[in-house]
Protein backbone atom coordinates (compact mmCIF):
# COMPACT_ATOMS: atom_id res chain seq x y z
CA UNK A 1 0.00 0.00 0.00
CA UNK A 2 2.67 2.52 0.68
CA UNK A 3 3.78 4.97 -1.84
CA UNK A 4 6.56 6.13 0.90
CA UNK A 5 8.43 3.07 -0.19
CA UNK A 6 10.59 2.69 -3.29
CA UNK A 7 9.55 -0.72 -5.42
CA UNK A 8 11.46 -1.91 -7.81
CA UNK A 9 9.38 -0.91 -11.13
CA UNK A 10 6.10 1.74 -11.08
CA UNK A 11 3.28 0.28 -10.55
CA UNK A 12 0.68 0.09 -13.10
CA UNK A 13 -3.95 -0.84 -13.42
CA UNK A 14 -3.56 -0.01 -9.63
CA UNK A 15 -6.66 1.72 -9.56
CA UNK A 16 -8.29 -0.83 -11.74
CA UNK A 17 -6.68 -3.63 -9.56
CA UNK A 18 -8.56 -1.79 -6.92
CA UNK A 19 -11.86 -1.25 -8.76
CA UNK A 20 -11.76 -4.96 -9.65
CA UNK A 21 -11.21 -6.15 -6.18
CA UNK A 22 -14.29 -3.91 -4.68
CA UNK A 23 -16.75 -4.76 -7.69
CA UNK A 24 -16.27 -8.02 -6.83
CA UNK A 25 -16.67 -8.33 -3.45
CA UNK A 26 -19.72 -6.25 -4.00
CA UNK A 27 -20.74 -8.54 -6.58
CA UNK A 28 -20.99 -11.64 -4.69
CA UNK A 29 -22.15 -9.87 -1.06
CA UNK A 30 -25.21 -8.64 -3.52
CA UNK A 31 -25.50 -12.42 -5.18
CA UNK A 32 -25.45 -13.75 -1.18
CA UNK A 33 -27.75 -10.95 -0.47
CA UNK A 34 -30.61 -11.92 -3.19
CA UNK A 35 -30.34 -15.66 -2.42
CA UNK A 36 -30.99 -14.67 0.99
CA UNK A 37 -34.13 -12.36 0.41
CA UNK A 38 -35.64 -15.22 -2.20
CA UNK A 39 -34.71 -18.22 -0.82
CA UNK A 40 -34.41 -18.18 3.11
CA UNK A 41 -32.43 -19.21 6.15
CA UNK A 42 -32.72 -22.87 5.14
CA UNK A 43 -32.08 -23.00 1.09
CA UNK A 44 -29.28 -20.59 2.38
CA UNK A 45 -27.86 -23.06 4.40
CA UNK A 46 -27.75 -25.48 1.60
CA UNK A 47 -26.22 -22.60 -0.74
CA UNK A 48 -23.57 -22.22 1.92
CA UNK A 49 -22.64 -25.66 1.86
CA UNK A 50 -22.20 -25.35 -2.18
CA UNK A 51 -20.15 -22.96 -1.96
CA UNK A 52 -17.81 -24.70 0.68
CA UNK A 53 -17.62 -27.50 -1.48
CA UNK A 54 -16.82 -25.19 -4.61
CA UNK A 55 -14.15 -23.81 -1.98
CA UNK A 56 -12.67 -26.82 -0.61
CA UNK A 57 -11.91 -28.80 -3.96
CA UNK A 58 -10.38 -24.80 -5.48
CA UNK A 59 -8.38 -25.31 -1.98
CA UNK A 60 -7.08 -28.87 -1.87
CA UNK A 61 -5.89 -28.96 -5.96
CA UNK A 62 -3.98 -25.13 -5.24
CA UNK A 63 -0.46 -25.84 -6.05
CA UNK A 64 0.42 -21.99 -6.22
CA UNK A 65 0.31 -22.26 -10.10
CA UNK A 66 -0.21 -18.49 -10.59
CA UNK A 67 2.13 -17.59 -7.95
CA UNK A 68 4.79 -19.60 -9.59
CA UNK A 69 4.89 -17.36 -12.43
CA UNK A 70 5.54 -14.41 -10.33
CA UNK A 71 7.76 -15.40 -7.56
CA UNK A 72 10.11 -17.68 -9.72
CA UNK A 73 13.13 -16.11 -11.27
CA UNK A 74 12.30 -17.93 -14.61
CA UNK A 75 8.36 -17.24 -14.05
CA UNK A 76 8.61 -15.42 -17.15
CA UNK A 77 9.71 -18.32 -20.11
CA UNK A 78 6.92 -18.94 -22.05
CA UNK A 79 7.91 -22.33 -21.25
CA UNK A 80 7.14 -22.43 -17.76
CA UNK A 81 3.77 -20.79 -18.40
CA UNK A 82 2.84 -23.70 -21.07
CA UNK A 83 3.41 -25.73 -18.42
CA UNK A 84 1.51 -24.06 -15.73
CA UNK A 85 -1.61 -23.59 -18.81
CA UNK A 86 -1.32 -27.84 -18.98
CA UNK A 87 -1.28 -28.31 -15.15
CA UNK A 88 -4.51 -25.84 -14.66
CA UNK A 89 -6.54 -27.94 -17.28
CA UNK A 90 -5.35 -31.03 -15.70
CA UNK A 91 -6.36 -29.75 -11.94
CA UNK A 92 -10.32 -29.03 -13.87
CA UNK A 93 -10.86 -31.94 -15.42
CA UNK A 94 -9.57 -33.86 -12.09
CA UNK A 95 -11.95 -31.55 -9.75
CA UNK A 96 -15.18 -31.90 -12.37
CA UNK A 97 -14.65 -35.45 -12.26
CA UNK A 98 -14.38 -35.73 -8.33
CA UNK A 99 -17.03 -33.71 -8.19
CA UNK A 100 -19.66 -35.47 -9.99
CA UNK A 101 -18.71 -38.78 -8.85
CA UNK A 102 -18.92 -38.62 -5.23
CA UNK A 103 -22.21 -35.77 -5.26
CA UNK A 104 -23.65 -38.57 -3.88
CA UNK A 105 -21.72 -39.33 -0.51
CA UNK A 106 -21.51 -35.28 -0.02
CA UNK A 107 -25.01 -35.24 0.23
CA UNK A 108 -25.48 -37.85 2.69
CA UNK A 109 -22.25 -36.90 4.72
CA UNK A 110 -24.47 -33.26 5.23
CA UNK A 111 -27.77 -35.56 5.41
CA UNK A 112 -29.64 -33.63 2.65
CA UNK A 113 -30.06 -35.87 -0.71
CA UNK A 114 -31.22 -32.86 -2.80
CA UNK A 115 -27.70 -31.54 -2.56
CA UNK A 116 -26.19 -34.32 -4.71
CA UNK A 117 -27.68 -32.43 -8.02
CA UNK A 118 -26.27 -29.31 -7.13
CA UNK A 119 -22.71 -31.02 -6.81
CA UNK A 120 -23.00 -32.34 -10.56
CA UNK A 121 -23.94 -29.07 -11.58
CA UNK A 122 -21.58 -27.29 -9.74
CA UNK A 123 -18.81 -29.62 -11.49
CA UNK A 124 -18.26 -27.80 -14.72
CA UNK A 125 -17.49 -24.63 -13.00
CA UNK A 126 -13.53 -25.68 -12.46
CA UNK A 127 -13.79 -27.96 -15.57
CA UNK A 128 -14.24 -24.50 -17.39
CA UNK A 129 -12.17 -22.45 -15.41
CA UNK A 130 -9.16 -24.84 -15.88
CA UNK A 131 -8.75 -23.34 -19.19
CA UNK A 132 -7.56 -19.85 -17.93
CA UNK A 133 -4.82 -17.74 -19.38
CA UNK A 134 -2.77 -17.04 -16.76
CA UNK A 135 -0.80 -13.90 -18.74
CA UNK A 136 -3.12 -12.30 -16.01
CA UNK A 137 -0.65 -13.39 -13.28
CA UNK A 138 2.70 -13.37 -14.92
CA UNK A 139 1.85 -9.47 -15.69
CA UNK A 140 2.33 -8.77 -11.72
CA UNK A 141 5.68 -9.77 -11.82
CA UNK A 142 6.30 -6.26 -13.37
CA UNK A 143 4.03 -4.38 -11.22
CA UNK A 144 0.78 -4.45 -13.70
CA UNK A 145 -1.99 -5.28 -11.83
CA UNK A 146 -5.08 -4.13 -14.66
CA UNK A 147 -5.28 -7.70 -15.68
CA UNK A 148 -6.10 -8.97 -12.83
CA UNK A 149 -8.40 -5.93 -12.35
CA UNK A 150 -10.56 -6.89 -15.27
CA UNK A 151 -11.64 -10.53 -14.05
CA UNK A 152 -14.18 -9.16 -11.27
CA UNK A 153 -16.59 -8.82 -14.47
CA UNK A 154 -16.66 -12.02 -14.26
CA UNK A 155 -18.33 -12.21 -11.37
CA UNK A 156 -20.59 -9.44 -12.66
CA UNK A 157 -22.20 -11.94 -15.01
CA UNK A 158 -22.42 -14.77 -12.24
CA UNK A 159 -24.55 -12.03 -10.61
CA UNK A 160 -26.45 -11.69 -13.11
CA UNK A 161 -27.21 -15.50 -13.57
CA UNK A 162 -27.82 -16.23 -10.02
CA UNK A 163 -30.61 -13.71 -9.62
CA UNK A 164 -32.17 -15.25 -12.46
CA UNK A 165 -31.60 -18.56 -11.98
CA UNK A 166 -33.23 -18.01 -8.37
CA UNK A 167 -36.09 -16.35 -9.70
CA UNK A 168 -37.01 -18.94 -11.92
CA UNK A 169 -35.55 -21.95 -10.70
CA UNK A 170 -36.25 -20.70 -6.72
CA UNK A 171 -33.89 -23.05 -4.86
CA UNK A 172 -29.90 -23.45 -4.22
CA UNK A 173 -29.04 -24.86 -7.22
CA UNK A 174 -29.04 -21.29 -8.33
CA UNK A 175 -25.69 -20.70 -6.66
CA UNK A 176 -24.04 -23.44 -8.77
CA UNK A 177 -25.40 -21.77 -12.25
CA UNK A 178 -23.44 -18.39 -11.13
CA UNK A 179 -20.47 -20.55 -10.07
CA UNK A 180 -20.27 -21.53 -13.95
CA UNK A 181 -21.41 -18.44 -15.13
CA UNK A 182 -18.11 -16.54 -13.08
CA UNK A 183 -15.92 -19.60 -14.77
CA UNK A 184 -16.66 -18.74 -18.26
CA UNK A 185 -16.18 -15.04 -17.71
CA UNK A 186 -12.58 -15.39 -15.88
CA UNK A 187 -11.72 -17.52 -19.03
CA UNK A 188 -13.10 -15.46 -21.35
CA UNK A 189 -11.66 -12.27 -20.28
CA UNK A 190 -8.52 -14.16 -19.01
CA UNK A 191 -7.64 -14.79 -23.22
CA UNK A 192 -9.11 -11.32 -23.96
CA UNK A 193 -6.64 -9.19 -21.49
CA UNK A 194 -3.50 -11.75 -22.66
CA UNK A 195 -0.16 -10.68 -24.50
CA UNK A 196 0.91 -14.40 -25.80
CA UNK A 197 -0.59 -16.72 -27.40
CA UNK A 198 -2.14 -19.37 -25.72
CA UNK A 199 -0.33 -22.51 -25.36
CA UNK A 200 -0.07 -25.96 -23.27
CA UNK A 201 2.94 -28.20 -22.90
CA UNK A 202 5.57 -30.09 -21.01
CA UNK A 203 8.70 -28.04 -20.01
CA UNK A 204 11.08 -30.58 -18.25
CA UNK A 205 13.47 -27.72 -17.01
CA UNK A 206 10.96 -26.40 -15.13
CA UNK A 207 8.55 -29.84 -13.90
CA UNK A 208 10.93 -30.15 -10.96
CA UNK A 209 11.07 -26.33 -9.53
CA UNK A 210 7.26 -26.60 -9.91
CA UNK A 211 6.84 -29.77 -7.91
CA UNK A 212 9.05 -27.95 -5.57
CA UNK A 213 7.01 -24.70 -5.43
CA UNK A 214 3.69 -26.00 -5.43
CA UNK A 215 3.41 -30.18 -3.66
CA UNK A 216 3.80 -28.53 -0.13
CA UNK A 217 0.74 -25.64 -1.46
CA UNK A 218 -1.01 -28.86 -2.56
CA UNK A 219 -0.80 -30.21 0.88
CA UNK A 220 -1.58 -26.95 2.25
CA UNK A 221 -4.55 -26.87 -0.06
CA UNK A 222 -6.81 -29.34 2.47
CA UNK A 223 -4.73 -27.26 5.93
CA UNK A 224 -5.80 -24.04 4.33
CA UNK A 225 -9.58 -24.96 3.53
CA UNK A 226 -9.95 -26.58 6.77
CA UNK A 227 -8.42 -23.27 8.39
CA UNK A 228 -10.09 -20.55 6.37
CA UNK A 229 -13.84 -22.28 6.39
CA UNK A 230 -13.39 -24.62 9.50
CA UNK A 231 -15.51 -22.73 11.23
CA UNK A 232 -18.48 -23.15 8.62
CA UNK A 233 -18.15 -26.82 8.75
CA UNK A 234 -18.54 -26.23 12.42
CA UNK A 235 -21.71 -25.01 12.41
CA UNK A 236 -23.11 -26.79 9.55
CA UNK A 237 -22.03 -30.58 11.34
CA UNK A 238 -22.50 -29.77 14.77
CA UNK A 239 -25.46 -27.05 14.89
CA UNK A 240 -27.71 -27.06 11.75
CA UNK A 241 -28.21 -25.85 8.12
CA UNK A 242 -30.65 -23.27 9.42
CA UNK A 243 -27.95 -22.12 11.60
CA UNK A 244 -25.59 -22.20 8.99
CA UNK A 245 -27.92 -19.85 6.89
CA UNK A 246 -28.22 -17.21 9.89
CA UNK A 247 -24.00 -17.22 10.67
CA UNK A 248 -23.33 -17.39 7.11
CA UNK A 249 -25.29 -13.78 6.23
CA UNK A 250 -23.43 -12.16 9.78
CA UNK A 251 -20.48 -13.48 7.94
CA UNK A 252 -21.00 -12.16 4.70
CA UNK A 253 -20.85 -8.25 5.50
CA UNK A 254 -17.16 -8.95 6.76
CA UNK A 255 -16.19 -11.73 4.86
CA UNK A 256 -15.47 -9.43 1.15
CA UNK A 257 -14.32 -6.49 2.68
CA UNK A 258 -12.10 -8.76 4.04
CA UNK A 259 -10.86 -10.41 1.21
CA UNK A 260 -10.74 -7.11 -0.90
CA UNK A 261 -7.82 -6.23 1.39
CA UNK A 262 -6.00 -9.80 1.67
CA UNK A 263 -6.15 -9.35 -2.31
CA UNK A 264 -4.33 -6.34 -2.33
CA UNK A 265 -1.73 -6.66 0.62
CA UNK A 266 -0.69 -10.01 -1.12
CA UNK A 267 -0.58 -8.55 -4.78
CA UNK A 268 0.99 -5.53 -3.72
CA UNK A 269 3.06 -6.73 -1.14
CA UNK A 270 4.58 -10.07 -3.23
CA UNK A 271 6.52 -8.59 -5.74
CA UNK A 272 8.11 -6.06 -3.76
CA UNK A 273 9.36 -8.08 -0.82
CA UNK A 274 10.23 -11.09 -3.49
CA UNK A 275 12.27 -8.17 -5.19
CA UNK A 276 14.14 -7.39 -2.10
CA UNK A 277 15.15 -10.98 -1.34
CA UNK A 278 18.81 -10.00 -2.03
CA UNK A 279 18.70 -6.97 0.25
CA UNK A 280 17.69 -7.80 3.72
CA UNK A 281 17.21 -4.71 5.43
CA UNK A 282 14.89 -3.32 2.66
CA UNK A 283 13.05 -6.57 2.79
CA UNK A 284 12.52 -6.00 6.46
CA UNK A 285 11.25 -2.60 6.03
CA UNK A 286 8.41 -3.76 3.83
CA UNK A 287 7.69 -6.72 5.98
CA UNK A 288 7.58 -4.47 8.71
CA UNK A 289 5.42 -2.16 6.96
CA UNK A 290 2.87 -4.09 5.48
CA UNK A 291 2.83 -5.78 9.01
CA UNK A 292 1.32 -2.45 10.45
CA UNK A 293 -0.83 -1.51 7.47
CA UNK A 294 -2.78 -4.36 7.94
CA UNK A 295 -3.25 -4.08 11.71
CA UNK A 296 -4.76 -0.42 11.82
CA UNK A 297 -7.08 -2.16 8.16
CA UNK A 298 -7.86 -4.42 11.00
CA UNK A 299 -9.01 -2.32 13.35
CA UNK A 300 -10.31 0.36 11.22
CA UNK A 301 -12.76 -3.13 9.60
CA UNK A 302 -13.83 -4.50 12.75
CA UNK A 303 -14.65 -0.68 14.57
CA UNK A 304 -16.57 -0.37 11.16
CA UNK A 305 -18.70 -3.78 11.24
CA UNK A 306 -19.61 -3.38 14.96
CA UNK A 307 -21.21 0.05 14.31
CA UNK A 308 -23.10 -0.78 11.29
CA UNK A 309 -23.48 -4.43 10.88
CA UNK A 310 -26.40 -4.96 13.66
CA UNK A 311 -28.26 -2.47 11.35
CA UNK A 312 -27.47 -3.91 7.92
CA UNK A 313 -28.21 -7.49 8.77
CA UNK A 314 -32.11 -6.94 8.80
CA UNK A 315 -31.96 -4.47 6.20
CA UNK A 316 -29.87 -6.28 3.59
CA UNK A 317 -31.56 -9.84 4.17
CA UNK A 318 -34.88 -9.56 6.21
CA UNK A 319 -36.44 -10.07 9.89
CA UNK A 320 -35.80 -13.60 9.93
CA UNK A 321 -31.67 -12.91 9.77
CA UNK A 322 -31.40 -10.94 13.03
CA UNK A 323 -28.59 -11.97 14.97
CA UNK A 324 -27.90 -10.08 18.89
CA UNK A 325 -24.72 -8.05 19.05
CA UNK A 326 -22.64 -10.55 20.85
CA UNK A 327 -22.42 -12.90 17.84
CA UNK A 328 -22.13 -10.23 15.72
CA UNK A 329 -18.88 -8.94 17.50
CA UNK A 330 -17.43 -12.37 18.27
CA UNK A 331 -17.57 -13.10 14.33
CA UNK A 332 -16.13 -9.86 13.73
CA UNK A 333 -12.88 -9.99 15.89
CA UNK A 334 -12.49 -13.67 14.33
CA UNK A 335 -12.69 -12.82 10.78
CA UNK A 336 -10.93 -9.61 10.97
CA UNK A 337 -8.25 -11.68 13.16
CA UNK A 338 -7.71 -14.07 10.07
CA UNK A 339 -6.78 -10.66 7.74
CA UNK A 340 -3.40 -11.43 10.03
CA UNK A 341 -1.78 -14.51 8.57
CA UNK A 342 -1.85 -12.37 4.77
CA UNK A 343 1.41 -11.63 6.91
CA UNK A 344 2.45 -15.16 7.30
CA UNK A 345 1.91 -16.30 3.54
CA UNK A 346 2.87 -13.42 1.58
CA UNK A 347 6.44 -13.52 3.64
CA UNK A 348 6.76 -16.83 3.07
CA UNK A 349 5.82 -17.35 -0.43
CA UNK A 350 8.31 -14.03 -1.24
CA UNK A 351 11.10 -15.70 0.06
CA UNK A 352 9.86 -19.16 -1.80
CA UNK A 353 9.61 -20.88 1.47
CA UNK A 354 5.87 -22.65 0.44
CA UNK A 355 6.79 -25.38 3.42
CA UNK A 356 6.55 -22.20 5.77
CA UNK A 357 3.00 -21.93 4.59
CA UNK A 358 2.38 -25.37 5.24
CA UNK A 359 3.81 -25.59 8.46
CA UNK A 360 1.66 -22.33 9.35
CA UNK A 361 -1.45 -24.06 8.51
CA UNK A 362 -0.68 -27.49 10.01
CA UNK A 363 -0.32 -25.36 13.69
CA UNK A 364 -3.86 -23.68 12.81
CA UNK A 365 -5.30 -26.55 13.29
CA UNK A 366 -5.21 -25.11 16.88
CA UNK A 367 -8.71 -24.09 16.14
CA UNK A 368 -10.69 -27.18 16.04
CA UNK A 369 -9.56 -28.02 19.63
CA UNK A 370 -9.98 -24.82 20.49
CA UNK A 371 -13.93 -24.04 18.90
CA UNK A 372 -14.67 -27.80 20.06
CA UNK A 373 -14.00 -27.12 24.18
CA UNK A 374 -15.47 -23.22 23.53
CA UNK A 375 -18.74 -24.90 22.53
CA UNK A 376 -18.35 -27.43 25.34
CA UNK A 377 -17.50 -24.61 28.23
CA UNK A 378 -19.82 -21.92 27.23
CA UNK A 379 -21.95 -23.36 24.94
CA UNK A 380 -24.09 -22.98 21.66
CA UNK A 381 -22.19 -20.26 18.55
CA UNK A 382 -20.82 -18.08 20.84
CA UNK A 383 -18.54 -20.54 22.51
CA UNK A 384 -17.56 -22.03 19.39
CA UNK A 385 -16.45 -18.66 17.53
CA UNK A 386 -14.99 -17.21 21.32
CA UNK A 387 -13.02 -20.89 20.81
CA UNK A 388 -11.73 -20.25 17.49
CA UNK A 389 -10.29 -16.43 18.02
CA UNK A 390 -8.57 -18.02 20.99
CA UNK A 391 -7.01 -20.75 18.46
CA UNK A 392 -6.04 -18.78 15.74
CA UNK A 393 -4.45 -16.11 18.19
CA UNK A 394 -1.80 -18.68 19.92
CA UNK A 395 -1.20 -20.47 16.01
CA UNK A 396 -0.41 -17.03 14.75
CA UNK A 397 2.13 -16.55 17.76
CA UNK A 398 3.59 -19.97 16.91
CA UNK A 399 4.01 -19.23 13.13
CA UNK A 400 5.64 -15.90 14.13
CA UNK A 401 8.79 -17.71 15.30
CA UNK A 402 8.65 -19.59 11.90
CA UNK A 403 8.56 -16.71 9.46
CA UNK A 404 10.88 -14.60 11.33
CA UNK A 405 14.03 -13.69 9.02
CA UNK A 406 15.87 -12.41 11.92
CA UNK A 407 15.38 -14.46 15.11
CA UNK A 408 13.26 -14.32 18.18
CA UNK A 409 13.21 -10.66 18.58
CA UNK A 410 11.69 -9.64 15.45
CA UNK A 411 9.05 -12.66 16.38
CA UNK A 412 8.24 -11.54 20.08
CA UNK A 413 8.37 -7.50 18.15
CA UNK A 414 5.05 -8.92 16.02
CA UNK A 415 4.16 -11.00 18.86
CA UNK A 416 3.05 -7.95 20.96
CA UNK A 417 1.70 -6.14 17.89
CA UNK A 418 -0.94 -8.84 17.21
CA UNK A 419 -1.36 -9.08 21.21
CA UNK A 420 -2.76 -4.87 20.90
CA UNK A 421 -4.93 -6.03 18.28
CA UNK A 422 -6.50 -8.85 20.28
CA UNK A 423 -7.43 -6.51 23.64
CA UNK A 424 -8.94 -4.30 21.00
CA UNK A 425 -11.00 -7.20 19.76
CA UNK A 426 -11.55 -8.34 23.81
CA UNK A 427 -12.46 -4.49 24.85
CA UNK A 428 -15.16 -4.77 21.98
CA UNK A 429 -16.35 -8.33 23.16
CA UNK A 430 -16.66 -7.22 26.37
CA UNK A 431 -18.97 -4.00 25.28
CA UNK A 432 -21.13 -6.08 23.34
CA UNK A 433 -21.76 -8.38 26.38
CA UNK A 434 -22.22 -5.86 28.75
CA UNK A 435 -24.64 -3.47 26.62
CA UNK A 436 -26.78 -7.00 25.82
CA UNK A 437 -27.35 -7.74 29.26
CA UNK A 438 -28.26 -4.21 30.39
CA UNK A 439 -24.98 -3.06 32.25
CA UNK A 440 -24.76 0.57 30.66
CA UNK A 441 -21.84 1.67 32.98
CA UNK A 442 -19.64 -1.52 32.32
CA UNK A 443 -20.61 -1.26 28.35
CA UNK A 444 -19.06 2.26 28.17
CA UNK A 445 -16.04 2.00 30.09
CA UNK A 446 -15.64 -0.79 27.52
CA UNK A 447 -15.98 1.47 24.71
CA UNK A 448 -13.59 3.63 26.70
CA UNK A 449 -10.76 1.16 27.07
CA UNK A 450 -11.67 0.41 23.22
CA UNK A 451 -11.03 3.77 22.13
CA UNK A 452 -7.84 4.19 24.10
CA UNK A 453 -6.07 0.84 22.76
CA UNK A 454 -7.06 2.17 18.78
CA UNK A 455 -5.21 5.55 19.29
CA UNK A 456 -2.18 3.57 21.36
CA UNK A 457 -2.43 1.34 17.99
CA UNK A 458 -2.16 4.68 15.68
CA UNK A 459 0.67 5.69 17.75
CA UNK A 460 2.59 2.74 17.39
CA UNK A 461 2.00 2.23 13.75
CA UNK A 462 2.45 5.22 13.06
CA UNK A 463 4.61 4.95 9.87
CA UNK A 464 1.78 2.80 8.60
CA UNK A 465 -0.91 5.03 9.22
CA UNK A 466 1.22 7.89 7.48
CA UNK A 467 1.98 5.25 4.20
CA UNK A 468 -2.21 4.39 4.16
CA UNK A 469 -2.75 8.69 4.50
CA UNK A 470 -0.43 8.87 1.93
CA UNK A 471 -1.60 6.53 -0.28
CA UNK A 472 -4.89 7.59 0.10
CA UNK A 473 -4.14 11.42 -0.48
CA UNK A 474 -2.32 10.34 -3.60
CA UNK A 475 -5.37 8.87 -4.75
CA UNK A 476 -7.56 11.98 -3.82
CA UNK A 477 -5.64 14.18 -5.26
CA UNK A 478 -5.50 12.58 -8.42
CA UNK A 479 -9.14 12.16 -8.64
CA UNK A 480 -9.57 15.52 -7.84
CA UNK A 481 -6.97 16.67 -10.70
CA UNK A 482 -8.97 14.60 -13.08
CA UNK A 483 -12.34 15.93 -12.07
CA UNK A 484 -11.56 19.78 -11.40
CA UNK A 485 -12.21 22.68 -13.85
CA UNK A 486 -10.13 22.92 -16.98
CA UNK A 487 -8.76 26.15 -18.24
């Protein structure tokens, strides 16, 4: 994000990177949004669990393809990206096929049969999107992002076909229709935005520093899926689909903003600390930048979703979707606790160190323990999410001693920055307790001890908050040159 910094080559399609990312977050929140207001809590539920499956088989075939291109030295020989072209059809037709065989024993493992037709449907979505052109990618390596910009519009179009496909069709299976309608339109503009020509094919210099790059992301594929939607499957296997429906909209309003900015630390943040591999103290400056750029997007997110979200839940999808604040604030500080590890992978996969990422997810498995005896000692959601904060803050100390390029010091140093962020989240837990159950006094010195930790936050990053006012000002200003009077 910082323009105080000095990367290696201008960057270029920022603002359309940027415009891409937002349209289409919005894009799907709006397609969750309309299968929520036609459909319900229950043939939500079942939409939800589509889309985890859709999730889990993009997860557990990832071998870092795309990233490949950019983080390799040779990412750039045609060579290597016929190869990468092959592998990517190979990894569709293998998903479609696992797909449609076992719909079956997915639908009875979630005990609804009607789900086994929205499977088989739902398997020529990565069939089609194997065929990518992944010029999109290699582009990044020299700080063009407008490629990669241009692909939301693809899930523009699946917007378009869900709303239609639940209007006439008027159950879940709409969700897999937009799934294939997003494929074709990340193909089709994938081959539209390219430089070279499309091409497929062995490259035996380059098999082995694949295999070597992406089997440990292939592994991590399954960690990183069971991670990043764990606490989904949660709900869905040991609460209900209906209750799956109702966590899955409180989810939603943080769940995009969230990724917008995971997006955009990673792209931005890849290429320049790859670049710096050979410099270390430069490398550490951007680490330690983009460390304290996302913390205050952390907090800035999760002060943002507990003011508005208890409003927008009823408005965006209906009565029937109110949740209390508590839940609403636990599932805030959780999700807006995961925007952390962008840290963790982007670090590791600059430095090509994809066992790192591996080894990250293997200790965030931490969670699952963790949500499983929250449920048990306080009971029902609440105890389940409070369970899985707690994990994912001690495997994100863990992995801090893993990543570190320089020892224990810089690890305890990021240690005790993600520690500020967490009595932010607890201050804010606390409130939301306290204000449900009537205890106006303890709910505002809450706020109060709230409010102090964000400014001590500001204070402490404060180079970061000067590189996001920075970047931000640039961006104003430039708008505002564009837009002013002409003489």
């Amino acid at each position: 994000m910082s323009d105080i910094s000095a990367p290696p080559a201008p960057r270029r399609g920022v603002k359309i990177f940027l415009f891409g990312q937002i349209l289409s977050s919005v894009a799907a929140f709006l397609r969750f949004s309309i299968l929520a207001r036609l459909l319900g809590p229950e043939q939500l539920g079942l939409v939800a669990i589509l889309v985890l499956t859709s999730q889990f088989f993009d997860s557990v075939t990832n071998a870092g393809m795309d990233r490949f291109l950019i983080q390799d030295a040779d990412g750039d020989d045609p060579k290597a990206q016929r190869l990468v072209h092959l592998a990517s059809i190979g990894r569709g037709i293998l998903t479609a096929l696992a797909l449609f065989l076992i719909a079956p024993w997915l639908a009875a493992y979630f005990g609804q049969q009607a789900l086994a037709h929205g499977f088989r449907i739902l398997a020529l979505a990565p069939l089609i999107q194997g065929f990518m052109h992944y010029d999109v990618r290699r582009f990044q390596r020299e700080q063009n992002y407008a490629a990669e910009g241009w692909l939301s519009f693809g899930d523009v179009l699946s917007l378009i076909i869900v709303s239609a496909a639940a209007i006439i069709i008027g159950d879940f299976t709409a969700i897999a229709y937009g799934l294939i309608a997003r494929s074709i339109g990340y193909v089709l503009i994938s081959h539209w935005k390219a430089e070279r020509p499309y091409e497929i094919g062995l490259a035996e210099e380059y098999n082995a520093s694949l295999a070597r790059f992406g089997f440990p992301l292939l592994f991590n594929g399954l960690l990183l899926f069971a991670t990043m939607q764990g606490d989904r499957m949660l709900v869905a296997t040991r609460l209900s689909v209906v209750e799956l429906g109702h966590y899955s909209v409180v989810l939603l309003l943080i769940y995009y903003p969230i990724s917008i900015i995971q997006r955009f630390f990673e792209g931005m943040y890849l290429p320049l600390i790859a670049g710096a591999r050979l410099d270390p103290r430069e490398q550490a400056r951007q680490t330690n930048l983009m460390i304290g750029e996302l913390l205050i997007c952390m907090a800035i997110m999760l002060t943002g979703f507990i003011l508005f979200a208890p409003f927008m839940i009823p408005l965006m999808f209906g009565a029937d979707f109110y949740q209390p604040l508590p839940l609403i604030v636990l599932v805030g500080v959780m999700q807006v606790t995961r925007l952390a590890r962008s840290w963790l992978t982007t670090i590791s996969l600059a430095n090509g160190k994809s066992r790192q990422v591996l080894a990250n997810n293997l200790i965030r498995l931490l969670i699952f323990p963790m949500a499983i005896a929250g449920q048990h000692i306080w009971g029902g959601m609440s105890g389940l999410i409070g369970g899985l904060i707690i994990g994912d803050l001690l495997a994100l100390a863990i992995s801090a001693f893993i990543v570190a390029e320089n020892g224990a010091r810089e690890a305890w140093h990021n240690i005790v920055r993600i520690l500020h962020f967490a009595l932010i989240g607890l201050a804010f837990i606390i409130f939301a307790f306290t204000f449900s159950s009537g205890r106006t006094i303890d709910a505002l010195l809450a706020l109060l001890v709230a409010a102090m930790l964000l400014a001590a936050l500001g204070i402490r990053e404060k180079k970061a908050l000067e590189s996001i006012f920075a970047f931000v000002r640039a961006r104003v200003d430039r708008l505002l040159a564009r837009t002013g009077p002409r003489r």
